[in-house]
Protein backbone atom coordinates (compact mmCIF):
# COMPACT_ATOMS: atom_id res chain seq x y z
CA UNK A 1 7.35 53.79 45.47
CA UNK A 2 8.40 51.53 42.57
CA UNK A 3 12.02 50.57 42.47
CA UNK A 4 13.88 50.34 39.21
CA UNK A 5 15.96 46.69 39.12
CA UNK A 6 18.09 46.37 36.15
CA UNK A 7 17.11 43.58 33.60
CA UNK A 8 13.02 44.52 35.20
CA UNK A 9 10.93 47.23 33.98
CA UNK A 10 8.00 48.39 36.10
CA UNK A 11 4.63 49.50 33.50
CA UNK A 12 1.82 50.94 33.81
CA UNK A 13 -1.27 50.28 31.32
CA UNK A 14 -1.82 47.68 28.99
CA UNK A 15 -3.36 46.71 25.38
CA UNK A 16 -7.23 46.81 26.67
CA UNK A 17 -6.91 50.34 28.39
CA UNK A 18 -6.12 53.89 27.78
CA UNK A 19 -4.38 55.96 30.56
CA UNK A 20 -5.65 59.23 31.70
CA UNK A 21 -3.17 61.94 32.01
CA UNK A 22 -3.02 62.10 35.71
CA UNK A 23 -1.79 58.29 35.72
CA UNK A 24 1.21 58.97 33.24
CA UNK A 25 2.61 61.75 35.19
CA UNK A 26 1.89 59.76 38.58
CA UNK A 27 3.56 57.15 37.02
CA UNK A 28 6.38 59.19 35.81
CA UNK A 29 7.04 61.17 38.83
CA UNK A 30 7.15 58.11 41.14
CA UNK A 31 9.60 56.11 39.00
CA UNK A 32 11.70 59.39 38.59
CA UNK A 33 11.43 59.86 42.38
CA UNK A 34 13.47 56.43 42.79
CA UNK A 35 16.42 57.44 41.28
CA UNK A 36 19.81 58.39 42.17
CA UNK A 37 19.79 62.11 39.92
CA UNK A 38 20.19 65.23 42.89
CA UNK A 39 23.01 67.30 41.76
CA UNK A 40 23.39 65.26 38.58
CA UNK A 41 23.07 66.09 35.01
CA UNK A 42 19.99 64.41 32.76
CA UNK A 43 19.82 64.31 29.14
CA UNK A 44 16.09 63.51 27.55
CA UNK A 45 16.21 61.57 24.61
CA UNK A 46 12.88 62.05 22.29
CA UNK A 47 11.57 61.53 19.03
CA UNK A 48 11.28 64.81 16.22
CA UNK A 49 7.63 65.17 14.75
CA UNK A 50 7.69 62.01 12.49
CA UNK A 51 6.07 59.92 15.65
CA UNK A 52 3.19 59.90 17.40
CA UNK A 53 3.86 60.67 21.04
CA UNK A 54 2.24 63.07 23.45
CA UNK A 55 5.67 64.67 24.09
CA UNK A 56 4.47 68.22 26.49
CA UNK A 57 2.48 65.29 28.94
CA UNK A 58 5.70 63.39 28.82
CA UNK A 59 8.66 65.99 29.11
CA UNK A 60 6.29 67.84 31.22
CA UNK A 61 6.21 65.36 33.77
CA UNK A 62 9.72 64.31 33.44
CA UNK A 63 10.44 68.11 34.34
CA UNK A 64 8.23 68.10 37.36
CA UNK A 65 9.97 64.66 38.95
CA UNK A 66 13.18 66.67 38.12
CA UNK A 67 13.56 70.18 37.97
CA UNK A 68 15.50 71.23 40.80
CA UNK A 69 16.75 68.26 42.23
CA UNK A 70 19.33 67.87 38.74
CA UNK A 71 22.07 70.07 38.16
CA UNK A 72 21.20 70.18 34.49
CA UNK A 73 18.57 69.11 32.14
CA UNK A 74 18.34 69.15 28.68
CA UNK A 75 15.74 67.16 26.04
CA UNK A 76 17.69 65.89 22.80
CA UNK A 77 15.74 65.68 19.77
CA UNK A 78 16.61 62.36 18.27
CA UNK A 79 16.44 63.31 14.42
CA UNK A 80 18.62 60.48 13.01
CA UNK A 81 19.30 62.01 10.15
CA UNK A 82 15.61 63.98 9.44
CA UNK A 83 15.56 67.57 8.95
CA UNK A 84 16.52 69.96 11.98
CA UNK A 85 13.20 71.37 14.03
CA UNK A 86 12.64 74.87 14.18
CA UNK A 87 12.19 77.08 17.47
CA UNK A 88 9.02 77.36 16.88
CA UNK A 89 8.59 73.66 16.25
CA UNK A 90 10.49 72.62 19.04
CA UNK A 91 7.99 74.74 21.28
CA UNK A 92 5.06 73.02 19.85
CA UNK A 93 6.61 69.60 20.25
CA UNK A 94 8.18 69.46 23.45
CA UNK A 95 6.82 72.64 25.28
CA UNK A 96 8.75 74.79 27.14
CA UNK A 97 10.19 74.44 30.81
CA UNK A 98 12.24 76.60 33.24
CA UNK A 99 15.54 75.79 33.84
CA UNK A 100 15.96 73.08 30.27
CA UNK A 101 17.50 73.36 27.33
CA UNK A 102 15.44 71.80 23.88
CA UNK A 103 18.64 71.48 21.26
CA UNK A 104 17.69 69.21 17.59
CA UNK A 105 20.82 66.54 17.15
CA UNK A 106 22.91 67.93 14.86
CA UNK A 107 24.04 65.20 12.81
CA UNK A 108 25.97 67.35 9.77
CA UNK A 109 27.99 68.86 12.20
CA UNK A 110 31.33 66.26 13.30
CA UNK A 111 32.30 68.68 16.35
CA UNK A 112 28.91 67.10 17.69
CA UNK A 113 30.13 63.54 18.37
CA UNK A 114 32.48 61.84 20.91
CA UNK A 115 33.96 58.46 19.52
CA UNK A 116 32.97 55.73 22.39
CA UNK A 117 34.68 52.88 20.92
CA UNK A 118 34.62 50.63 17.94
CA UNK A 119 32.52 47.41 17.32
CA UNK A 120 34.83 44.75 16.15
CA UNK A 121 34.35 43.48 12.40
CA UNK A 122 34.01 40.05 13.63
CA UNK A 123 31.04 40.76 15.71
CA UNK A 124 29.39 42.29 12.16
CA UNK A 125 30.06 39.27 10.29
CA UNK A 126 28.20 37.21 13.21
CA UNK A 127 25.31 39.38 13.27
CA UNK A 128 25.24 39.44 9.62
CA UNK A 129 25.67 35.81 8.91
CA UNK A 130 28.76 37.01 6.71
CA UNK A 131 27.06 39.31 4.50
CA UNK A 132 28.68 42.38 5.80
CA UNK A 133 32.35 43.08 7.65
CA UNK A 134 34.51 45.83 8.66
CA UNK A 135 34.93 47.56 12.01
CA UNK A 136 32.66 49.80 13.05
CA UNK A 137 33.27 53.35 15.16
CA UNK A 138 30.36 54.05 17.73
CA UNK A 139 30.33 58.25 17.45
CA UNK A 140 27.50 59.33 19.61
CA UNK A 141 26.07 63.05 20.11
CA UNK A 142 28.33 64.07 22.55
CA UNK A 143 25.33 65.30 25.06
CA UNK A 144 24.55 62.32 25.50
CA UNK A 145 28.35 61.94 27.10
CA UNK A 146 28.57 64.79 28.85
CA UNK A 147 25.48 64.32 31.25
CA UNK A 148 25.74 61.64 33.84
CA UNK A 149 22.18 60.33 32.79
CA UNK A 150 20.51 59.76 29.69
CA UNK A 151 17.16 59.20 29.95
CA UNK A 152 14.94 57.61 26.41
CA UNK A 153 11.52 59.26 26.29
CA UNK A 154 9.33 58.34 23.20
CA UNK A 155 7.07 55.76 21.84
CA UNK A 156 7.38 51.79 20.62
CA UNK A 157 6.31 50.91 17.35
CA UNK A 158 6.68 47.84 14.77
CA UNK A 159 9.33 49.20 12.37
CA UNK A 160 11.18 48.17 9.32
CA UNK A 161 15.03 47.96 10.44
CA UNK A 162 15.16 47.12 13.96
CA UNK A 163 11.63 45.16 14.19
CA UNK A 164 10.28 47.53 17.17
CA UNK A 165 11.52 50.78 17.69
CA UNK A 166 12.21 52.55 20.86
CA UNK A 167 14.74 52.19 23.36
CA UNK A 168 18.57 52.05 22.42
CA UNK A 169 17.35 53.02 18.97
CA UNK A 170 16.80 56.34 20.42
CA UNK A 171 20.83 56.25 20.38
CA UNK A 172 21.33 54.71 17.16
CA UNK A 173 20.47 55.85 14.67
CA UNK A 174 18.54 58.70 16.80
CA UNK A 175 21.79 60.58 17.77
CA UNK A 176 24.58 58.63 16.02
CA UNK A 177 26.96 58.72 13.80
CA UNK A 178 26.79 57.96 9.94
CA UNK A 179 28.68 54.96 9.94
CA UNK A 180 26.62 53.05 12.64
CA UNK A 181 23.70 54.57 10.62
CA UNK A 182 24.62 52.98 7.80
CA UNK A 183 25.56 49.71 8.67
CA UNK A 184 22.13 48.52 11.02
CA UNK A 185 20.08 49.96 8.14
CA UNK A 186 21.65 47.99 5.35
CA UNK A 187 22.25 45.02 7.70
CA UNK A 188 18.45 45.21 7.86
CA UNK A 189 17.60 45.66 4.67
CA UNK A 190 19.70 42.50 3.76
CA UNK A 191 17.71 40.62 5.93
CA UNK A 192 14.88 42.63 4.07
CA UNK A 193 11.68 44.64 6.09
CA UNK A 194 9.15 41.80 5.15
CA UNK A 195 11.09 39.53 7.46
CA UNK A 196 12.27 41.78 10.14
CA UNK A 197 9.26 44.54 10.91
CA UNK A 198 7.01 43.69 13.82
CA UNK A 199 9.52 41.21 15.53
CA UNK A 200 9.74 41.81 19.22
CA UNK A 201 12.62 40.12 19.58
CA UNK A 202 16.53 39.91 19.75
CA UNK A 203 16.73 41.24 16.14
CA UNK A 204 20.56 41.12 14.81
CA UNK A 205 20.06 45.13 14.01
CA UNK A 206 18.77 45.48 17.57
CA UNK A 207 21.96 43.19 19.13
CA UNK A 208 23.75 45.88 17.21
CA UNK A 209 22.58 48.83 18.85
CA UNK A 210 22.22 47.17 21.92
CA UNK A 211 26.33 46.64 21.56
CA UNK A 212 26.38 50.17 20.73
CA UNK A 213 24.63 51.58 24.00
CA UNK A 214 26.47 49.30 26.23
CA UNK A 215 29.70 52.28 25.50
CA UNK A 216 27.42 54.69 26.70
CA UNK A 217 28.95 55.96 29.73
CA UNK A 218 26.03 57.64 31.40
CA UNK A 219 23.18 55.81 33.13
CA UNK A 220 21.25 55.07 30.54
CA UNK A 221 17.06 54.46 31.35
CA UNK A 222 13.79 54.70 29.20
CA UNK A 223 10.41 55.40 29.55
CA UNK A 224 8.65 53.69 26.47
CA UNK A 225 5.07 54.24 26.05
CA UNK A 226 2.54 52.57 23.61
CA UNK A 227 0.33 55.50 21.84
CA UNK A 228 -3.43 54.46 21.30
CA UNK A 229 -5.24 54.72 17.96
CA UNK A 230 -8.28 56.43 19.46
CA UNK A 231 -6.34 59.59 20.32
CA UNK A 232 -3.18 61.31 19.29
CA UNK A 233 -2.53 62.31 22.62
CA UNK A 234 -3.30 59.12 24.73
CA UNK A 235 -1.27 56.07 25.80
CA UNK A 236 -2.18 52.49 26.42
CA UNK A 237 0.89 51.86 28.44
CA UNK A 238 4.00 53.18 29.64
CA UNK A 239 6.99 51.37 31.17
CA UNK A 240 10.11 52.70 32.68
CA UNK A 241 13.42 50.89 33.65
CA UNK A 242 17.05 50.18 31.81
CA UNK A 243 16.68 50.68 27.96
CA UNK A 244 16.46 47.35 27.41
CA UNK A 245 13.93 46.17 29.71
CA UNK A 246 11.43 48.79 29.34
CA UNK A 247 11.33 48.36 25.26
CA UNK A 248 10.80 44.76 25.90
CA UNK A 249 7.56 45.53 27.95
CA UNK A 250 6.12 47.84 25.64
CA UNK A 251 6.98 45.63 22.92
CA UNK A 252 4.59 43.34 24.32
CA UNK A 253 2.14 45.94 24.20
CA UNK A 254 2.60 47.75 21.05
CA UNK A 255 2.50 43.84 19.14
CA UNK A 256 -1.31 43.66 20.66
CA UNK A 257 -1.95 47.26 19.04
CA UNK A 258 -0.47 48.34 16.68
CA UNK A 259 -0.72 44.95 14.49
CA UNK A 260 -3.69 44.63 12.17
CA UNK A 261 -4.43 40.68 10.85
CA UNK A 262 -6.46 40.31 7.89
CA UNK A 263 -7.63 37.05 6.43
CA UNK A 264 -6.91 38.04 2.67
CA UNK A 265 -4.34 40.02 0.65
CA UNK A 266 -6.02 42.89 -1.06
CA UNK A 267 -4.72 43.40 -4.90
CA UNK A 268 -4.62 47.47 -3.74
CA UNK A 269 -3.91 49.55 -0.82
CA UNK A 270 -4.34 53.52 -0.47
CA UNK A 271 -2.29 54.46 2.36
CA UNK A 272 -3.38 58.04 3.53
CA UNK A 273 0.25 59.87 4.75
CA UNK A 274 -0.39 61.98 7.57
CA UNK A 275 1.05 65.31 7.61
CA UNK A 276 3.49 64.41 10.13
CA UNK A 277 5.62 62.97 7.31
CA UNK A 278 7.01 65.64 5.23
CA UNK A 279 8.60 63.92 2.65
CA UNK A 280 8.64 60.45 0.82
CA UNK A 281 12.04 59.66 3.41
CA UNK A 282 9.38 59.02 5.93
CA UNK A 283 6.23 58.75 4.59
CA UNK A 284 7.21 55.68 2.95
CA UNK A 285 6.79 54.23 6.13
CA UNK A 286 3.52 54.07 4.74
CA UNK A 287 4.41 51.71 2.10
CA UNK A 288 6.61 49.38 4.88
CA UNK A 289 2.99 48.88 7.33
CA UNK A 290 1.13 47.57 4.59
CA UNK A 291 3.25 45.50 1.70
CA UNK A 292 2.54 42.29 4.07
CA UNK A 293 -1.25 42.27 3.07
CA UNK A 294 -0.61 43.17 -0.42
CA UNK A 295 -1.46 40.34 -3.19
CA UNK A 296 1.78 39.42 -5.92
CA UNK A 297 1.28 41.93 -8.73
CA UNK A 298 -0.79 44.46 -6.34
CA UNK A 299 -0.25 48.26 -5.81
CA UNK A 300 0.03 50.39 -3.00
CA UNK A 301 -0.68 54.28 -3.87
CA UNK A 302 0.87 56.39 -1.07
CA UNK A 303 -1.80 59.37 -0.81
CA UNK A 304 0.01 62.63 0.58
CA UNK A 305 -0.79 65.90 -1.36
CA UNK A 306 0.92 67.81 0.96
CA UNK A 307 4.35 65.84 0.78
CA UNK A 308 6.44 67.91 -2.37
CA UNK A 309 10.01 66.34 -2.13
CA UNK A 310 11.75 62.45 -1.94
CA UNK A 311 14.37 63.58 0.59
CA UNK A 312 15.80 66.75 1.09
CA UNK A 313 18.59 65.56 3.35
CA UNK A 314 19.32 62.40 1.16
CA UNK A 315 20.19 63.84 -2.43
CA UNK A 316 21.80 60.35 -3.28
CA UNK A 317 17.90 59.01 -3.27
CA UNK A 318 17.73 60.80 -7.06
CA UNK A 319 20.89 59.21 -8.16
CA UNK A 320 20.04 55.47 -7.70
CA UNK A 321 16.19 55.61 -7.70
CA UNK A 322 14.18 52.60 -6.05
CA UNK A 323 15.09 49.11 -6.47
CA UNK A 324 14.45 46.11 -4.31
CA UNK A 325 17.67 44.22 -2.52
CA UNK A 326 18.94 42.52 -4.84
CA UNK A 327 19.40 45.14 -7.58
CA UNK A 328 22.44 46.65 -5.19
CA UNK A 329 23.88 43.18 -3.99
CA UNK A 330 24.02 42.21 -7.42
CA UNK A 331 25.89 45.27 -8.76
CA UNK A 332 27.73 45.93 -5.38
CA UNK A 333 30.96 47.31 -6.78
CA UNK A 334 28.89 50.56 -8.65
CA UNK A 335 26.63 51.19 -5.51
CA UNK A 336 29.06 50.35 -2.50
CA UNK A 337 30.12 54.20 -1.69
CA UNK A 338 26.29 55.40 -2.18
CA UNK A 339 25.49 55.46 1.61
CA UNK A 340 24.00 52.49 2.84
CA UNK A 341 21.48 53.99 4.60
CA UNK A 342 20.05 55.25 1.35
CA UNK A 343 20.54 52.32 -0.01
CA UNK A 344 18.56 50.73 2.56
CA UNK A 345 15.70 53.26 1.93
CA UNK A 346 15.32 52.73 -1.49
CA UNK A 347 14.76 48.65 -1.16
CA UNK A 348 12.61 49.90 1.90
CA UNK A 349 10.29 50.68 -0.26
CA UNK A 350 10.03 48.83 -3.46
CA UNK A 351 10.29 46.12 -1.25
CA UNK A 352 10.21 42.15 -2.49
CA UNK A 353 11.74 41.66 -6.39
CA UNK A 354 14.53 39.99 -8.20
CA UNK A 355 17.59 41.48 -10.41
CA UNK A 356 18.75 39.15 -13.38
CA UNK A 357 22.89 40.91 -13.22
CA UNK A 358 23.29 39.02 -17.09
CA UNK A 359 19.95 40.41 -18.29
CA UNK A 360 19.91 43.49 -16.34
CA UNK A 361 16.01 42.72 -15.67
CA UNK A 362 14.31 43.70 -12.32
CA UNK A 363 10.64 42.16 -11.38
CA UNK A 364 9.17 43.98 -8.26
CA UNK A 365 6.43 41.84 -6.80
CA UNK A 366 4.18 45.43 -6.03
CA UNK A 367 4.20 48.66 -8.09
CA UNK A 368 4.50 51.58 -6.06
CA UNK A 369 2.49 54.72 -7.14
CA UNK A 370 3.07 58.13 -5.36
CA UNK A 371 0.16 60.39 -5.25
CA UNK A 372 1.65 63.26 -4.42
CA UNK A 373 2.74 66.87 -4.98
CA UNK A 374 5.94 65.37 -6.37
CA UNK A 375 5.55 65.64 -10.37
CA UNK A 376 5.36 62.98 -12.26
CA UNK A 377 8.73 63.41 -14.13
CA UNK A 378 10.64 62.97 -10.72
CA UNK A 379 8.46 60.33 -9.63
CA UNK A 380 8.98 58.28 -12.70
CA UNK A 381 12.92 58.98 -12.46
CA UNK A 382 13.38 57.78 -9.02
CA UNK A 383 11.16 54.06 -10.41
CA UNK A 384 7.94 55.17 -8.69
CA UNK A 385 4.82 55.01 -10.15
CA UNK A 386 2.71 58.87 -10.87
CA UNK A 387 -0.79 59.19 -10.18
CA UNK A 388 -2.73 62.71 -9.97
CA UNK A 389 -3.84 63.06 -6.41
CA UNK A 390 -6.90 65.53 -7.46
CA UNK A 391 -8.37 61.96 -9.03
CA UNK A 392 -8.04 60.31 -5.82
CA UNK A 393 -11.80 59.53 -4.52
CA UNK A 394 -10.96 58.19 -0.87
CA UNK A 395 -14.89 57.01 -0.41
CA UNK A 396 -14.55 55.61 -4.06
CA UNK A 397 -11.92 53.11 -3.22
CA UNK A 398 -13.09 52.26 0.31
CA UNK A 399 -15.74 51.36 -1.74
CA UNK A 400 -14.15 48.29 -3.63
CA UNK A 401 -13.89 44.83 -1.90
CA UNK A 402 -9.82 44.09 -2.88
CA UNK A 403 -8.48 47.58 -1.85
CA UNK A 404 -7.67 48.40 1.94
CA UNK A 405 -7.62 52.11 2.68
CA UNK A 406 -5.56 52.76 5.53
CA UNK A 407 -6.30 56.30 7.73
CA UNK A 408 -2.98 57.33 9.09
CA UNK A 409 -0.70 55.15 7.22
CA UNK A 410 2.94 54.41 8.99
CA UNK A 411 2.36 53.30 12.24
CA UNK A 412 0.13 50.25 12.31
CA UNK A 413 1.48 47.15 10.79
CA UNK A 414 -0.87 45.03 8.78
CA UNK A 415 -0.26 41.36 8.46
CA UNK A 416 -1.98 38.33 7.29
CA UNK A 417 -2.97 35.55 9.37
């Protein structure tokens, strides 16, 4: 039996292989078996529907190493700040086990969060290089705080705050406060996506949360897993240990997979949204994964029929539109009450540019088109480009040597060498 030592992660898998079911829960069950948790209370952090994970092998495995040996168990549904699951959803997503509670974070509620501390204002300035200041109160769903063990569950994947998600990101922004919320994503949208996505290391927005998690009072532990490209439901790797740790070793992994390198720019990429993105909030992730690869002056058309709305949750989106960095910085005193995190969104994905503040002149260095069911009229009024999806011929543009289509856009990162 594996033993968990903190700073060490044990894994399972790797970037050449694909692990069969039987090994995951193995794995899971054995590292589960080497922990302190009879009579104890576990929380199970895990992503909503807007990541790839095979969440009934994992929670279903998690239950069998712990159902009735804990006192409690209950799986948290990390939304951030994405729209609450259904029942029904939640079923579909998770499963459903004897003796656990499935609950969605419910972030527009207050009553929902304990208050763990504060980071200090001069520990923001540092990680900011004295961009940003200000204290900073760590609120944290308060199930997270009232188990004795909190336990990460959900997948690692290059991403356009933190640099690779999983891990303590699964605590902020997955079931934090607004404040915290806001200030990693604008903090890394000053340092801008293009510089920040893919890195597997110490990124300042992941030294924040890190800072952040270590007020946690429960145990806090992680099972990060790598998801394969061949098959929704299958896993190169999967490591377990202290939150930390175990997102560095799948780090590793997900940076062999889930990075593309091409040799050229392309002048246009279609990015086909999957249906797991509901709404441009997160299918622009589909913009993020690909503006590396795309040529000055290119385009990237975000294919997604079935996505009708910008961001229900986010109504401020509508107000300020799309604009890169620099169009906020610039203009700081009309935009600094907008919350950041929109904010952060909206340079997100308009991505590279410049704002003249005399001139009041913006150059974007890619036009972004939305082929959508959004009309036009909203698209245009929110600085997005409108293109009729029904025109769309997917084999047409495959067809043309400088355009990229991309199946599944969101998850892979392309880069060039």
């Amino acid at each position: 039996m594996t033993s968990v030592i903190e700073g060490r992660a044990a894994r399972v898998g790797g970037a050449d292989r694909v692990l069969s079911d039987d090994e995951v829960t193995g794995f899971v069950v054995e590292q589960l078996g080497g922990l302190d948790v009879d009579g104890r209370s576990v929380c199970v952090l895990v992503p909503d529907a807007t990541r790839t994970c095979p969440l009934p092998l994992l929670v279903g495995a998690v239950h069998r190493a712990l159902h009735g040996r804990v006192s409690r168990l209950t799986v948290l549904i990390a939304l951030g700040t994405h729209g609450a699951m259904s029942e029904e959803a939640l079923r579909a997503h998770v499963g459903v086990y004897p003796g656990t509670e499935v609950i969605n974070h419910e972030w527009w509620k207050p009553e929902t969060f304990a208050n763990l501390g504060t980071i200090p204002s001069a520990r923001i300035e540092e990680l900011s290089g004295g961009r940003m200041s200000g204290d900073v109160p760590v609120m944290l769903n308060r199930a997270v705080v009232d188990h004795d063990i909190a336990l990460v569950v959900g997948p690692v994947l290059p991403h356009e705050v933190v640099g690779m998600s999983g891990g303590n990101k699964y605590f902020f922004p997955g079931v934090a406060g607004q404040q915290i919320i806001d200030v990693s994503h604008w903090l890394g949208a000053l340092i801008t996506s293009a510089e920040i996505i893919g890195t597997t290391g110490l990124t300042p927005v992941r030294a924040l949360i890190n800072d952040g998690a270590a007020l946690i009072p429960a145990e806090t532990y992680a099972f990060c897993v790598v998801t394969a490209d061949t098959q929704e439901s299958a896993l190169h790797s999967i490591s377990f240990g202290d939150c930390i740790a175990s997102w560095a070793s799948a780090a590793e992994i997900s940076a062999a997979t889930h990075v593309t390198y091409l040799d050229r720019p392309r002048r246009r990429v279609l990015s086909l949204v999957p249906e797991m993105y509901d709404e441009i909030w997160t299918g622009a992730k589909g913009f993020y994964k690909v503006e590396p690869i795309v040529a000055d002056g290119g385009e990237v058309i975000l294919y997604a029929p079935h996505i009708r709305e910008i961001a229900t949750s986010h109504p401020q989106i509508h107000e300020i539109g799309y604009h890169c960095r620099d169009y906020f910085v610039k203009q700081w005193d009309r935009f600094k009450d907008v919350h950041w995190g929109v904010l952060a969104h909206s340079t997100h994905l308009r991505g590279a540019g410049t704002y003249d503040a005399e001139t009041g002149v913006e150059k974007l260095r890619v036009a972004v088109t939305l082929a959508t069911g959004i009309p036009e009229e909203v698209c245009r009024a929110v600085n997005l480009g409108y293109r009729d999806p029904a025109t769309i011929d997917v084999g047409e543009f495959a067809s043309d040597p400088d355009t990229l289509v991309v199946p599944r856009a969101g998850e892979v990162l392309f880069r060039l060498r």
